[in-house]
Protein backbone atom coordinates (compact mmCIF):
# COMPACT_ATOMS: atom_id res chain seq x y z
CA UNK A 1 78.97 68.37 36.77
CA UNK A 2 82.09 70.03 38.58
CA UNK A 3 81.59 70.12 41.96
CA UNK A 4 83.93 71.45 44.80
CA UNK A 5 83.90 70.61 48.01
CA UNK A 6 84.73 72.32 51.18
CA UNK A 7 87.61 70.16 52.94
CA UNK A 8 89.70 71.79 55.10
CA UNK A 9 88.33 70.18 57.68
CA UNK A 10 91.07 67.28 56.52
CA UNK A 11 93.83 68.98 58.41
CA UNK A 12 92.87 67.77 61.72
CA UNK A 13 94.98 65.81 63.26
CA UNK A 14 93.83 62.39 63.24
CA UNK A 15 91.83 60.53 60.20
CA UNK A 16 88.06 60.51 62.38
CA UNK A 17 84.84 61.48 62.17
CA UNK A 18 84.56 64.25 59.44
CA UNK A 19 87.71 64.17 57.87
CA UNK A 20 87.12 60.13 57.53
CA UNK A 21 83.45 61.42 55.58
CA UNK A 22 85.51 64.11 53.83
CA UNK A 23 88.61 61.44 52.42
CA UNK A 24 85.44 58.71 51.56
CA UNK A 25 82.71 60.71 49.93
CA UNK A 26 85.57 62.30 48.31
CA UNK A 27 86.72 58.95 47.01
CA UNK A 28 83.56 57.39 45.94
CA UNK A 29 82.25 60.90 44.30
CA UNK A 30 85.70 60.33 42.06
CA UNK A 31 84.50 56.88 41.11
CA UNK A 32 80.75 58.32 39.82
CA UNK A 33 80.72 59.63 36.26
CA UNK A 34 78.12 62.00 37.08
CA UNK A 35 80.70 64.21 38.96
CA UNK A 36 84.32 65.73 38.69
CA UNK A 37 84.36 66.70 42.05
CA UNK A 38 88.02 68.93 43.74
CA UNK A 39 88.77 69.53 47.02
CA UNK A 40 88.36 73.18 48.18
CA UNK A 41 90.76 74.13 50.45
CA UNK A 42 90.22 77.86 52.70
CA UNK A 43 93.09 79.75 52.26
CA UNK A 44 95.23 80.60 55.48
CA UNK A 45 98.76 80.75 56.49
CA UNK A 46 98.50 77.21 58.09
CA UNK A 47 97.65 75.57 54.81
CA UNK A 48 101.38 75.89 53.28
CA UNK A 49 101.37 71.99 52.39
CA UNK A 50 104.79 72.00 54.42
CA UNK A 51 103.79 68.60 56.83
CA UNK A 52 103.43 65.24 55.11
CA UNK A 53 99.51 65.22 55.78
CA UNK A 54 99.09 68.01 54.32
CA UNK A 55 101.35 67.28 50.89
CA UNK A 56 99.36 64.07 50.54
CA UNK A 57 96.03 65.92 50.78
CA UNK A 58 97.31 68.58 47.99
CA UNK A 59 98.42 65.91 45.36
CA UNK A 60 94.15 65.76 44.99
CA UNK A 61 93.11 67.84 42.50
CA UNK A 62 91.97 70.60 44.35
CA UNK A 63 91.67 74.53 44.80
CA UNK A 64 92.37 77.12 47.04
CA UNK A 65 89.21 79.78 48.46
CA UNK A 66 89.07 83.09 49.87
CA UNK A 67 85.23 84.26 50.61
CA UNK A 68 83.75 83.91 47.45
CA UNK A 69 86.78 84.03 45.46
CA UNK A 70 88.16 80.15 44.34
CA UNK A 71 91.43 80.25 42.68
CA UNK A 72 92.06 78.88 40.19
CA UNK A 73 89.01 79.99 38.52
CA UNK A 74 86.73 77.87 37.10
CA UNK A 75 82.83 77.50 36.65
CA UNK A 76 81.45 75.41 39.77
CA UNK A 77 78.55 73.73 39.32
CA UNK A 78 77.72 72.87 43.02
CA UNK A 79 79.83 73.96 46.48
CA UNK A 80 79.47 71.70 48.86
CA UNK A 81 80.11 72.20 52.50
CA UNK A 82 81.37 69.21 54.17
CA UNK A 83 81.94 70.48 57.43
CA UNK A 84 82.99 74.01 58.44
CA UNK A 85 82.95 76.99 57.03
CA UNK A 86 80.49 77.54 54.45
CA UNK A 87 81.18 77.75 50.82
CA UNK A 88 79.33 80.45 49.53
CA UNK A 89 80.25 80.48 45.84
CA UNK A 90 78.29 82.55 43.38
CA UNK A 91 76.31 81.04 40.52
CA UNK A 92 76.69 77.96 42.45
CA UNK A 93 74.15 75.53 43.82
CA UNK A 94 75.07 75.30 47.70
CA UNK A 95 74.59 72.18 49.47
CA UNK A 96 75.93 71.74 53.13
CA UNK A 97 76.14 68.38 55.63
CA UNK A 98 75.10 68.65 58.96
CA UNK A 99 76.95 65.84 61.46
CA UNK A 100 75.18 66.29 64.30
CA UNK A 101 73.90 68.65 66.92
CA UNK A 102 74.91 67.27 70.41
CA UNK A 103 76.37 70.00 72.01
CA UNK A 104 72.84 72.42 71.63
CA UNK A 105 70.92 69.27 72.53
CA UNK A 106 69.10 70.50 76.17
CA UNK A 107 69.42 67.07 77.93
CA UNK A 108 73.33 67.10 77.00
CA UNK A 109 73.71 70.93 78.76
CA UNK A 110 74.86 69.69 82.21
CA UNK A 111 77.86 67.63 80.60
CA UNK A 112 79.64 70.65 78.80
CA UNK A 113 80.27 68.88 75.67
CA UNK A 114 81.44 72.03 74.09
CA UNK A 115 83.12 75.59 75.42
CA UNK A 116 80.51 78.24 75.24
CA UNK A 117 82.46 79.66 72.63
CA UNK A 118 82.69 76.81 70.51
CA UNK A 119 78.55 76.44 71.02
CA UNK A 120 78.47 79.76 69.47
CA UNK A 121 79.81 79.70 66.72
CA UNK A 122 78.79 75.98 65.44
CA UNK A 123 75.00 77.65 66.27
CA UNK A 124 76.18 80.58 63.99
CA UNK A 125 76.88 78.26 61.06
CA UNK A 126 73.97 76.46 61.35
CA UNK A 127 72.30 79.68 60.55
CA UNK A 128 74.63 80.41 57.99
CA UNK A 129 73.55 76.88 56.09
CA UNK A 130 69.29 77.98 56.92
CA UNK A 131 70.16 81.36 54.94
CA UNK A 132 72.60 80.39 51.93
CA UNK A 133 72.23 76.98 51.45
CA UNK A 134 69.91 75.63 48.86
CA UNK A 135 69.88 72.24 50.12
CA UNK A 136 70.68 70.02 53.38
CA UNK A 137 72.57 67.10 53.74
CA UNK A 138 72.08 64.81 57.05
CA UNK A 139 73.99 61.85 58.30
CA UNK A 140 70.87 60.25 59.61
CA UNK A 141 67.09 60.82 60.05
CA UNK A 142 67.63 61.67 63.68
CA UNK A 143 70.45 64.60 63.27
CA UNK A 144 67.67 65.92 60.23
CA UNK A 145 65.11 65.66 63.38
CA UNK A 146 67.40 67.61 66.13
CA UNK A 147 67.88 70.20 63.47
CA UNK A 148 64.61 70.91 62.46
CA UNK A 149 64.67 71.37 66.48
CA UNK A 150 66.64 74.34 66.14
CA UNK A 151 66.35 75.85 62.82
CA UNK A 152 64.07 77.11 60.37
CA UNK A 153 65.06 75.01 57.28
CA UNK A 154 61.92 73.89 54.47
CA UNK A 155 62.38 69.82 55.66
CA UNK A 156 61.94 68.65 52.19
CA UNK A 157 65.28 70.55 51.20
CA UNK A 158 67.11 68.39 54.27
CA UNK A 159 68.22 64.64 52.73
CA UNK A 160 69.48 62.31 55.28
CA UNK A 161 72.35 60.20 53.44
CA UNK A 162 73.67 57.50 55.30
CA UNK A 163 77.39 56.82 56.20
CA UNK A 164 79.56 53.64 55.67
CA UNK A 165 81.92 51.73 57.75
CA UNK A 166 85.57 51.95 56.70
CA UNK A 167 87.04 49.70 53.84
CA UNK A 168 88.88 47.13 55.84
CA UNK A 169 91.34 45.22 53.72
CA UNK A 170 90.59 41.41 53.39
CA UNK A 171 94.17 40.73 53.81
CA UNK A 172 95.17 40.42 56.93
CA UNK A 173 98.80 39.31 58.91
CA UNK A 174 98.66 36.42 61.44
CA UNK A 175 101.64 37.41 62.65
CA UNK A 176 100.52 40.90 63.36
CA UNK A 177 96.94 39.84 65.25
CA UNK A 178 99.22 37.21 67.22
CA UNK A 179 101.77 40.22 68.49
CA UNK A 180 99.07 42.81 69.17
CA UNK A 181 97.26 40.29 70.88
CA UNK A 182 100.05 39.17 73.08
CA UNK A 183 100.88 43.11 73.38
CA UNK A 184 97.90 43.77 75.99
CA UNK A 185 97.29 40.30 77.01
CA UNK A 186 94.58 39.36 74.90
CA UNK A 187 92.67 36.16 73.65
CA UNK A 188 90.85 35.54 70.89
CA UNK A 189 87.27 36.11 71.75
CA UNK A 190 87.94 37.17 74.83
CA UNK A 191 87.23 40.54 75.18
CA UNK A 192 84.55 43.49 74.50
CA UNK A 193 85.80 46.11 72.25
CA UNK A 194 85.00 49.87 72.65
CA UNK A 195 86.49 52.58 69.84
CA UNK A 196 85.64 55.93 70.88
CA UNK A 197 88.37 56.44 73.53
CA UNK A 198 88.42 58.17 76.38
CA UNK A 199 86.12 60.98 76.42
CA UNK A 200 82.93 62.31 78.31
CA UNK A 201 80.44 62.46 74.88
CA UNK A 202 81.51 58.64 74.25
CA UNK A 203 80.45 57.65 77.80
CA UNK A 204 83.62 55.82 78.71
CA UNK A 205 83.05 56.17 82.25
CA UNK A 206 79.63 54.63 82.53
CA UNK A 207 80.76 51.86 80.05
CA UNK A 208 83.55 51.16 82.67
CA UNK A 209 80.65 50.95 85.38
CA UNK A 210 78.28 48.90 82.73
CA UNK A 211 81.23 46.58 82.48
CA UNK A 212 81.56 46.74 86.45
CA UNK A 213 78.00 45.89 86.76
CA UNK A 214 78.15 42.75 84.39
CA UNK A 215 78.57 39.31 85.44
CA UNK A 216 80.84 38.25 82.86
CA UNK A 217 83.65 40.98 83.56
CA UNK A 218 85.67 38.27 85.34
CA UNK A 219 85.67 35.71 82.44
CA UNK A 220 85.98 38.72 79.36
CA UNK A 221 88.21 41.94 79.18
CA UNK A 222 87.14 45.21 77.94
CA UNK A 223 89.44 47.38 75.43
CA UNK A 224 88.97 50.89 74.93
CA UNK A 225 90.83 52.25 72.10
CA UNK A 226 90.93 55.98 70.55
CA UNK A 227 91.54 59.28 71.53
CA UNK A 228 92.43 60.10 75.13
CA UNK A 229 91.08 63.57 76.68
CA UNK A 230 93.32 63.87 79.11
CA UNK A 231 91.11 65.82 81.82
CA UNK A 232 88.66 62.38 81.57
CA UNK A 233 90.86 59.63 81.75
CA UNK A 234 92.43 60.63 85.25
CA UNK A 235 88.69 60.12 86.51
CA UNK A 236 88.18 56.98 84.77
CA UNK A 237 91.48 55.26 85.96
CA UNK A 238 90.55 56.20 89.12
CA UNK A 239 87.56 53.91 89.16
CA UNK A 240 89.15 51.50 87.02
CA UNK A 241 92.02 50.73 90.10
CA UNK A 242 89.45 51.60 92.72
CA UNK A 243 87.44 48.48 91.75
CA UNK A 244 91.02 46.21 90.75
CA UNK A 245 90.32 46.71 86.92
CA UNK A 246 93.31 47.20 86.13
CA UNK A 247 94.00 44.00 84.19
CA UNK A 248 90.29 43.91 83.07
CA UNK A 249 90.04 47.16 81.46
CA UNK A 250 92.74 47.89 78.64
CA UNK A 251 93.31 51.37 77.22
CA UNK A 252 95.31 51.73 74.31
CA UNK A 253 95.28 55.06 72.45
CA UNK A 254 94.63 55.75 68.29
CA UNK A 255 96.06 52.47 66.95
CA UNK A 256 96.98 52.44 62.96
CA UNK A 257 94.18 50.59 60.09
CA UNK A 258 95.41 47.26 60.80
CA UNK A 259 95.67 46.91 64.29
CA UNK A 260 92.00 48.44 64.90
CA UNK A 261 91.11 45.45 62.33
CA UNK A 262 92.95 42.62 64.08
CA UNK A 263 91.13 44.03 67.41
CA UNK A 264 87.79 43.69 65.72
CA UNK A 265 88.48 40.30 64.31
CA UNK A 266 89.54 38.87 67.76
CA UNK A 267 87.12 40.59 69.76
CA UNK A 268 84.12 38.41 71.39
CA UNK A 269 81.35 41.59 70.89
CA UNK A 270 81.08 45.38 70.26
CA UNK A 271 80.24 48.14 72.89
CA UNK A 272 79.05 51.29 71.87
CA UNK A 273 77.13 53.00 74.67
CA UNK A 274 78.09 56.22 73.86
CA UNK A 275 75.59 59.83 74.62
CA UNK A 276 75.20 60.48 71.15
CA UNK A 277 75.63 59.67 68.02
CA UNK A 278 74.98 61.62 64.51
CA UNK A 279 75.34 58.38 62.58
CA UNK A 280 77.75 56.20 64.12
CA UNK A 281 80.17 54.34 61.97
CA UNK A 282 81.54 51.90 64.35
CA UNK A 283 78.36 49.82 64.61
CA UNK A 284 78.59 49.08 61.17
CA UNK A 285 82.41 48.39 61.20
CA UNK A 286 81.54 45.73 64.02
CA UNK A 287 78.81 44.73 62.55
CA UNK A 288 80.45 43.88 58.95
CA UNK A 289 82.94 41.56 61.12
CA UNK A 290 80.82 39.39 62.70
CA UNK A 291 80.35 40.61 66.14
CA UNK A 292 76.94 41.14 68.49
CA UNK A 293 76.80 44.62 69.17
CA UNK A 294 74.96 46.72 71.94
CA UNK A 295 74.49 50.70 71.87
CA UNK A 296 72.48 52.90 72.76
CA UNK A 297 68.40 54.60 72.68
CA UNK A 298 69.82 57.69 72.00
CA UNK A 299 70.22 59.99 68.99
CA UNK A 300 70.90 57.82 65.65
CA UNK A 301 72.41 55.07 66.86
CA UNK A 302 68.96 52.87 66.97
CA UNK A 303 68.52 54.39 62.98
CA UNK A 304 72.06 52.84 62.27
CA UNK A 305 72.20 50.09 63.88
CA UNK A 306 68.59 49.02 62.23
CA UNK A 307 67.64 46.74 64.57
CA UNK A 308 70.11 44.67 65.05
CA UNK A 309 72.07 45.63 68.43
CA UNK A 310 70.98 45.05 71.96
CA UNK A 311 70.12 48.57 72.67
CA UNK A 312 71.07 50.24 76.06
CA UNK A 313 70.26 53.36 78.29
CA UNK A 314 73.72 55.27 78.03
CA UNK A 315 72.96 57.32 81.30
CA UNK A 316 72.91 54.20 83.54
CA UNK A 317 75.38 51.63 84.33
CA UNK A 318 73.27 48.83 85.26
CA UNK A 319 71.18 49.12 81.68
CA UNK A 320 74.87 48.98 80.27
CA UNK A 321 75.94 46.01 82.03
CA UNK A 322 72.50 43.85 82.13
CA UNK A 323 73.26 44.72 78.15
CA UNK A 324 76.72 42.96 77.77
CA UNK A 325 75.05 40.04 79.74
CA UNK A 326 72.56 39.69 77.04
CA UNK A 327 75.28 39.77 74.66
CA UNK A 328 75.78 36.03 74.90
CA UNK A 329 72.02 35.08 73.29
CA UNK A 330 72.37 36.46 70.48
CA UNK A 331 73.27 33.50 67.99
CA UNK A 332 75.28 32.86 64.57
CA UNK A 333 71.87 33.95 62.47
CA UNK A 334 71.33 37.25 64.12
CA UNK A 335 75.13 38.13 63.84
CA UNK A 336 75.20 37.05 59.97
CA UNK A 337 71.68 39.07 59.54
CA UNK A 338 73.35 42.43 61.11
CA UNK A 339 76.42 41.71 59.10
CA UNK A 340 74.16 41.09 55.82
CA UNK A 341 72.27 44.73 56.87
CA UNK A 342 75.89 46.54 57.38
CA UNK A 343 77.32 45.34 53.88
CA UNK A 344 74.49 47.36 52.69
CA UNK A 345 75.80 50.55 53.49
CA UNK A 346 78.23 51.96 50.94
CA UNK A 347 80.40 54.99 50.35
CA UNK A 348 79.22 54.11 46.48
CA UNK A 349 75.82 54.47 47.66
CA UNK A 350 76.27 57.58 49.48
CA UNK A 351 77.97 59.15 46.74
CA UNK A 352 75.08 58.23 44.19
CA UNK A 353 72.33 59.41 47.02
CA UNK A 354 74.62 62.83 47.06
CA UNK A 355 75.03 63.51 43.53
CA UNK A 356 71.22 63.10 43.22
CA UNK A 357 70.37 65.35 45.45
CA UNK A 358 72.62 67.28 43.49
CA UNK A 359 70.48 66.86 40.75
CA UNK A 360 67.50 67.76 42.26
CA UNK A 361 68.21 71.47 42.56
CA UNK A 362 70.65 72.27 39.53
């Protein structure tokens, strides 16, 4: 079965979210006999293949797309939409994945996730998929449920097919924990970790006022690493020296594969309160290394995190923080039981749910 699918979404900037489903579906669909799947790359000016990123990407076996035209030419079997824009290739079965739909959720309206614009046209795909697709792919029961919201879509054509945490090496250097460690004046197992960064949709300011709130923010730290938006963080190191955080709280910005691992390792839990979530993938990653983890009611991370994660109300700060204080009571079985539950979730087993949707509709 030759299947192509839609990646150009892998030319954003930093490995994350899609383009971290895009590399590992990608990956794992390679590994399945069923499939011979190629990357399908939209042709435009900025895809030359001139930065290293990009060279990397194009050693895949892959091909080049403009509107329904895929060069080289070659029958398709299925065109699969990853992300953005649609693949609409003739005599082809289309199947498209739908991440999540935060920024047309109502009760998310007053935070601006999104520019107006950029609402727009994410709604005008959406349609797109309801009138071209043959089939839907979701990251979760609870994104296929905020879709079915919005659009007319037959729900037994939309598959939820859950996502896997990253494949952390088992190797690991001492040396490297003990210097990143000693970098930002760390312990082991004494601090919370966050990864999300600094943003508005991952709720880093009421985590900060969670942590605030909690009675053990004098004995354990609180990292926050990831992405910085620089119009949020202003606000939140504002509070954060306002209330003498400043050698509580530690922000560090995208760190590398290993480092993020070493953080995980050393960290005493996981804190995820974040406003919404179309899967998730850091639970899991926490999870699969041992460490309690709380999160939130909202969207999927209660589906994801099965059960096993003190859940929280992300909208206020005292939930968050009488959260982390419950973090303590949960003991060696429930931590091996949620790290049991995680190492059931495989980019194998997403690639064998995908290819049989596949199936279904050739």
């Amino acid at each position: 079965m030759k299947v192509v699918l839609e990646s150009s979404s892998l030319f954003f900037k930093d490995y994350t979210g899609i383009p971290f489903y895009i590399l590992n579906l990608h990956r794992a669909l390679l590994n399945n006999a069923d499939v011979d799947p190629i990357m399908g790359f939209r042709l435009k000016k900025k895809f030359k293949g001139k930065s290293e990123q990009q060279k990397e990407l194009l050693k895949n076996n892959h091909a080049w797309y403009f509107g329904n035209f895929l060069w080289p030419s070659q029958k398709i079997d299925v065109a699969h939409s990853l992300h953005t824009p649609f693949l609409n290739l003739k005599g082809s079965l289309k199947v498209a994945t739908v991440h999540d739909l935060a920024v047309h959720l109502p009760e998310f309206e007053k935070f601006d996730f999104a520019t107006p614009y950029f609402k727009e046209k994410r709604f005008k795909l959406f349609e797109e998929f309801t009138k071209k697709a043959d089939a839907l792919i979701t990251v979760s029961e609870a994104t296929k449920k905020d879709f079915l919201r919005f659009f007319d879509f037959p729900e037994d054509k939309i598959h939820a097919v859950p996502l896997a945490p990253s494949q952390f090496s088992v190797q690991e250097s001492t040396g490297d924990s003990k210097a990143l460690l000693k970098k930002y004046d760390l312990t082991d197992n004494g601090y919370f970790l966050f990864v999300g960064g600094v943003s508005l949709r991952k709720n880093t300011f009421n985590l900060v006022k969670g942590y605030f709130a909690s009675k053990t923010k004098e004995d354990i730290k609180l990292v926050i690493t990831g992405k910085i938006q620089d119009t949020y963080e202003k606000e939140v190191r504002e509070y954060i020296a306002a209330n003498h955080l400043e050698n509580r709280v530690i922000i560090t910005n995208y760190l590398n594969k290993n480092d993020l691992q070493a953080l995980y390792k050393h960290a005493r839990a996981f804190l995820f309160p974040t406003f919404y979530e179309g899967f998730g993938i850091p639970i899991l990653e926490a999870m699969h290394h041992g460490l309690p983890v709380l999160t939130s009611t909202t969207g999927a991370a209660p589906e994801t995190s099965g059960g096993h994660a003190v859940l929280v109300d992300p909208f206020d700060p005292e939930s968050i923080g009488n959260g982390i204080d419950q973090l303590d009571s949960v003991d060696r079985n429930q931590v091996e039981a949620a790290k049991k539950y995680a190492e059931g979730h495989s980019w194998e087993r997403a690639a064998k749910m995908t290819v049989d949707i596949y199936k279904k509709y050739l």
